[in-house]
C-alpha atoms as a PDB file:
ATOM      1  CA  UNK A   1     111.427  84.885  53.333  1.00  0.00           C
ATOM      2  CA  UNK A   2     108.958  82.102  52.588  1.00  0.00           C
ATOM      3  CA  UNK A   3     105.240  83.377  51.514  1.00  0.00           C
ATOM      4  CA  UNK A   4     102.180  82.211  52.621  1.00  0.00           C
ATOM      5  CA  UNK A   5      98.033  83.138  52.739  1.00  0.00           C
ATOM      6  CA  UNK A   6      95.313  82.696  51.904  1.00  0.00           C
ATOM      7  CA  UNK A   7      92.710  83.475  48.391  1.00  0.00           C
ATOM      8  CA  UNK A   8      89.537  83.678  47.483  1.00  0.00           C
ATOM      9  CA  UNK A   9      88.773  82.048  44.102  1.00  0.00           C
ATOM     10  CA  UNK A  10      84.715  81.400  42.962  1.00  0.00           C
ATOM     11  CA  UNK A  11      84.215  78.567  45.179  1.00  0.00           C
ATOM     12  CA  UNK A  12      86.403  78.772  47.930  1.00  0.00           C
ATOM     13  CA  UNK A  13      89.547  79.432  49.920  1.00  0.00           C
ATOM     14  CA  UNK A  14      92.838  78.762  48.363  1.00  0.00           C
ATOM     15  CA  UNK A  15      96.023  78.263  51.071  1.00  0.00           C
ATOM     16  CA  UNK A  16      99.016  78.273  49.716  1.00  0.00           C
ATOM     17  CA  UNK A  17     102.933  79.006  50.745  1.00  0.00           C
ATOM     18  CA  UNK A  18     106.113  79.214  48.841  1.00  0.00           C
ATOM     19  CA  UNK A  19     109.187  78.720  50.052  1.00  0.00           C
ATOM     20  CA  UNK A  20     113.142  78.049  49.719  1.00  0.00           C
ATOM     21  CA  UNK A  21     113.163  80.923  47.438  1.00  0.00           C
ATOM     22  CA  UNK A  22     116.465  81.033  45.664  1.00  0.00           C
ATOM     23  CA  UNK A  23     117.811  83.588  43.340  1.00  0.00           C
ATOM     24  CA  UNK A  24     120.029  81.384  41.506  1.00  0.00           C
ATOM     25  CA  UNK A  25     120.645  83.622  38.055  1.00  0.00           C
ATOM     26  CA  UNK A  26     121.017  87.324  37.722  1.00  0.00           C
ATOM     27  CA  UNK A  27     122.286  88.798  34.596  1.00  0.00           C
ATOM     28  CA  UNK A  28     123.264  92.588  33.575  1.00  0.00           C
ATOM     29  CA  UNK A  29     124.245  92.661  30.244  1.00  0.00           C
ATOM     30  CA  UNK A  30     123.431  97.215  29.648  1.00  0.00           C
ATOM     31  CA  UNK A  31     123.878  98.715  32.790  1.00  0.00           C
ATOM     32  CA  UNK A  32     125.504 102.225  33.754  1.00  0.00           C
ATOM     33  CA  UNK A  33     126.073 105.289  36.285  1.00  0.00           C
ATOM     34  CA  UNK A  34     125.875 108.662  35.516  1.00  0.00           C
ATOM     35  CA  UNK A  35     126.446 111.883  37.626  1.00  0.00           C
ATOM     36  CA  UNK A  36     123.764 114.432  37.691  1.00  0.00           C
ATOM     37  CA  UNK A  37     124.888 117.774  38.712  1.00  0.00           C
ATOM     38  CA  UNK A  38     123.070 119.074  41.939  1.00  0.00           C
ATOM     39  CA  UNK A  39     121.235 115.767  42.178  1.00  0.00           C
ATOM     40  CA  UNK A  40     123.082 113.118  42.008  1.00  0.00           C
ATOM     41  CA  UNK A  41     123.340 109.690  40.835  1.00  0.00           C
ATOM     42  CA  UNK A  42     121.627 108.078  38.023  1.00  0.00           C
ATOM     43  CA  UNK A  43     121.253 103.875  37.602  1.00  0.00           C
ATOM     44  CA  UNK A  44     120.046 102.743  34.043  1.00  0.00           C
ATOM     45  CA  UNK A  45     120.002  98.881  33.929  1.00  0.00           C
ATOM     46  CA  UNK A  46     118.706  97.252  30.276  1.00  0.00           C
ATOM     47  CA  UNK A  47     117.448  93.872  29.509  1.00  0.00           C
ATOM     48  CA  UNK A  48     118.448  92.300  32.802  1.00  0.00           C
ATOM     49  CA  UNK A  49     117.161  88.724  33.930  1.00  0.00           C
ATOM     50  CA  UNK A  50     116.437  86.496  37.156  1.00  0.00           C
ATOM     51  CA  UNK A  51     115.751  83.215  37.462  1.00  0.00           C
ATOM     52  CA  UNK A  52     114.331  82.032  40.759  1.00  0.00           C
ATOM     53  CA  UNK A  53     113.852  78.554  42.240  1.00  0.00           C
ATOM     54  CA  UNK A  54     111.087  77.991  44.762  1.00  0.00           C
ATOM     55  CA  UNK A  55     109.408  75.009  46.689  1.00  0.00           C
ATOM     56  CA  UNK A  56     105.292  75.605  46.218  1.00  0.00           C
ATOM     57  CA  UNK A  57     102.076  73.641  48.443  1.00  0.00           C
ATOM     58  CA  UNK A  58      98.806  74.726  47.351  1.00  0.00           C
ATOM     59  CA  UNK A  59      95.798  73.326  49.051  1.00  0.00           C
ATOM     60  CA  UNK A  60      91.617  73.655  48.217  1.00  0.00           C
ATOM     61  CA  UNK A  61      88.385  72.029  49.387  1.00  0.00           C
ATOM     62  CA  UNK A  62      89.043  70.139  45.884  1.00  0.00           C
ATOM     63  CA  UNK A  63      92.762  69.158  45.719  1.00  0.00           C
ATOM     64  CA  UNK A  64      96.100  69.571  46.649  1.00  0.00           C
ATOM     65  CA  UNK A  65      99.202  69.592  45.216  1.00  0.00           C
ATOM     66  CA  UNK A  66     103.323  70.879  45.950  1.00  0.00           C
ATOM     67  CA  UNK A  67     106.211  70.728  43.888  1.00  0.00           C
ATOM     68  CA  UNK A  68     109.266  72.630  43.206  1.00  0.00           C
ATOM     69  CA  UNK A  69     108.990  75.963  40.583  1.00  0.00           C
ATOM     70  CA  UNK A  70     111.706  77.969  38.321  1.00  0.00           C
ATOM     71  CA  UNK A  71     110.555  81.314  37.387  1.00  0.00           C
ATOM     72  CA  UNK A  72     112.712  83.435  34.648  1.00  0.00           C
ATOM     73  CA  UNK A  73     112.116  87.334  34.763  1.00  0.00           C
ATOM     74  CA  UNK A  74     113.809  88.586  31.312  1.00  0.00           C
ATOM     75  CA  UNK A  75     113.755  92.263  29.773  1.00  0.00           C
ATOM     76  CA  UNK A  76     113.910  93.746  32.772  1.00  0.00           C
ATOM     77  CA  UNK A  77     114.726  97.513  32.609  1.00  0.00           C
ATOM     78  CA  UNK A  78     115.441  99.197  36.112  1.00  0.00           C
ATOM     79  CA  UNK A  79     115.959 103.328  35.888  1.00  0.00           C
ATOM     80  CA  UNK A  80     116.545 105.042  39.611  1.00  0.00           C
ATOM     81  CA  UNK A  81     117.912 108.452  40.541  1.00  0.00           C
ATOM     82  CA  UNK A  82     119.459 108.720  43.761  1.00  0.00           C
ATOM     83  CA  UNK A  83     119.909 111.842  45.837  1.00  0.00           C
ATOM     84  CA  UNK A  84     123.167 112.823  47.533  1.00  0.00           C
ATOM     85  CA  UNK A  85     123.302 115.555  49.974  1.00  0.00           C
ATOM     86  CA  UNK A  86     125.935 116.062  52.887  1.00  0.00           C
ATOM     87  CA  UNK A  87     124.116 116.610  56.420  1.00  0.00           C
ATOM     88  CA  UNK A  88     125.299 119.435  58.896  1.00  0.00           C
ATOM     89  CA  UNK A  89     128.111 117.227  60.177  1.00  0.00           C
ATOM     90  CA  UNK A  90     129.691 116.708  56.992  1.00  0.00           C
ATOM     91  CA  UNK A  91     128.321 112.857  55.990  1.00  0.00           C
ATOM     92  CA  UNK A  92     127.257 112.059  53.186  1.00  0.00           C
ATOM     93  CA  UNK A  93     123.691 110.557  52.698  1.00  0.00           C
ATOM     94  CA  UNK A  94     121.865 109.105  49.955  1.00  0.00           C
ATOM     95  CA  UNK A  95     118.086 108.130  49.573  1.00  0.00           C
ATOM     96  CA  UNK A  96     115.995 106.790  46.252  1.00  0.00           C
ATOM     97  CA  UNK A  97     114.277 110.137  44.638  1.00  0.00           C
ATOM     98  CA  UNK A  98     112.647 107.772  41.802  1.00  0.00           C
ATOM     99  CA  UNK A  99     112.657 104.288  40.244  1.00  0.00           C
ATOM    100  CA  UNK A 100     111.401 102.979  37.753  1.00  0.00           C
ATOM    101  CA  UNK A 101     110.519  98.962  36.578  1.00  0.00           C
ATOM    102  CA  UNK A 102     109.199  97.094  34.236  1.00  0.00           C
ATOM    103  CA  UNK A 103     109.652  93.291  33.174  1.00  0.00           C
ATOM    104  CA  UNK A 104     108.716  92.035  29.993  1.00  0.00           C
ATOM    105  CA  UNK A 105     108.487  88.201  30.130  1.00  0.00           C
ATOM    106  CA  UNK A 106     107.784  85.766  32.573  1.00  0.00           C
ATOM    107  CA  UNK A 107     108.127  82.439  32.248  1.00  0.00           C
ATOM    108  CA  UNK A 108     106.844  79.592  35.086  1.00  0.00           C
ATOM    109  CA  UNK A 109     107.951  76.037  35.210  1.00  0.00           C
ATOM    110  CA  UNK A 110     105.864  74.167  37.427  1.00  0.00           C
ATOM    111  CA  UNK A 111     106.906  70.586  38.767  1.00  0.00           C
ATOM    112  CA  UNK A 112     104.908  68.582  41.282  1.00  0.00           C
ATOM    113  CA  UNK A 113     102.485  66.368  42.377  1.00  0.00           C
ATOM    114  CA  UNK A 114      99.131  65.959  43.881  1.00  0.00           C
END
């Protein structure tokens, strides 16, 4: 979904929106699945990356400007544990007990006029 609002920066408002978001790269070079007994499921994914195209519009009392914008998300590290558990009908259901994320570089590319 596109992304829009408001800001408040020193002097004024900032409006802005973002939109045509597009995943267009997704790499998992270390990833695995593990059983944990009485648990579960574990999900370890290492040094992962996304790259994301996106249309962007900013406007101020000052200026304006819009232009198209590549964003690359490396060293991502994603660790979850899921829960498995069979209700009283006999399915089988699974929720998220924990996750956790972190990213280590981000790099913007903006492109545009004003």
């Amino acid at each position: 979904p596109d992304l829009s609002g408001y800001e408040k920066f020193g002097l004024g408002n900032v409006k802005y929106n973002i939109s045509r978001i597009h995943v267009t790269a997704v790499e998992f070079p270390s990833a695995s699945i593990s059983l944990i007994p009485g648990t579960g499921i574990k999900l370890v994914i290492g040094n992962a990356s996304l790259t994301v195209d996106m249309n962007w519009n900013i406007r101020t009392w000052m200026f304006k400007g819009s232009g198209r914008s590549t964003v690359y998300i490396s060293k991502v590290s994603v660790s979850a544990i899921f829960s498995t558990s069979l209700d009283n009908t006999g399915h089988a259901s699974i929720s998220l007990a924990s996750c956790r994320t972190t990213s280590g570089d981000i790099d913007i590319k903006l492109n545009g006029n004003n």
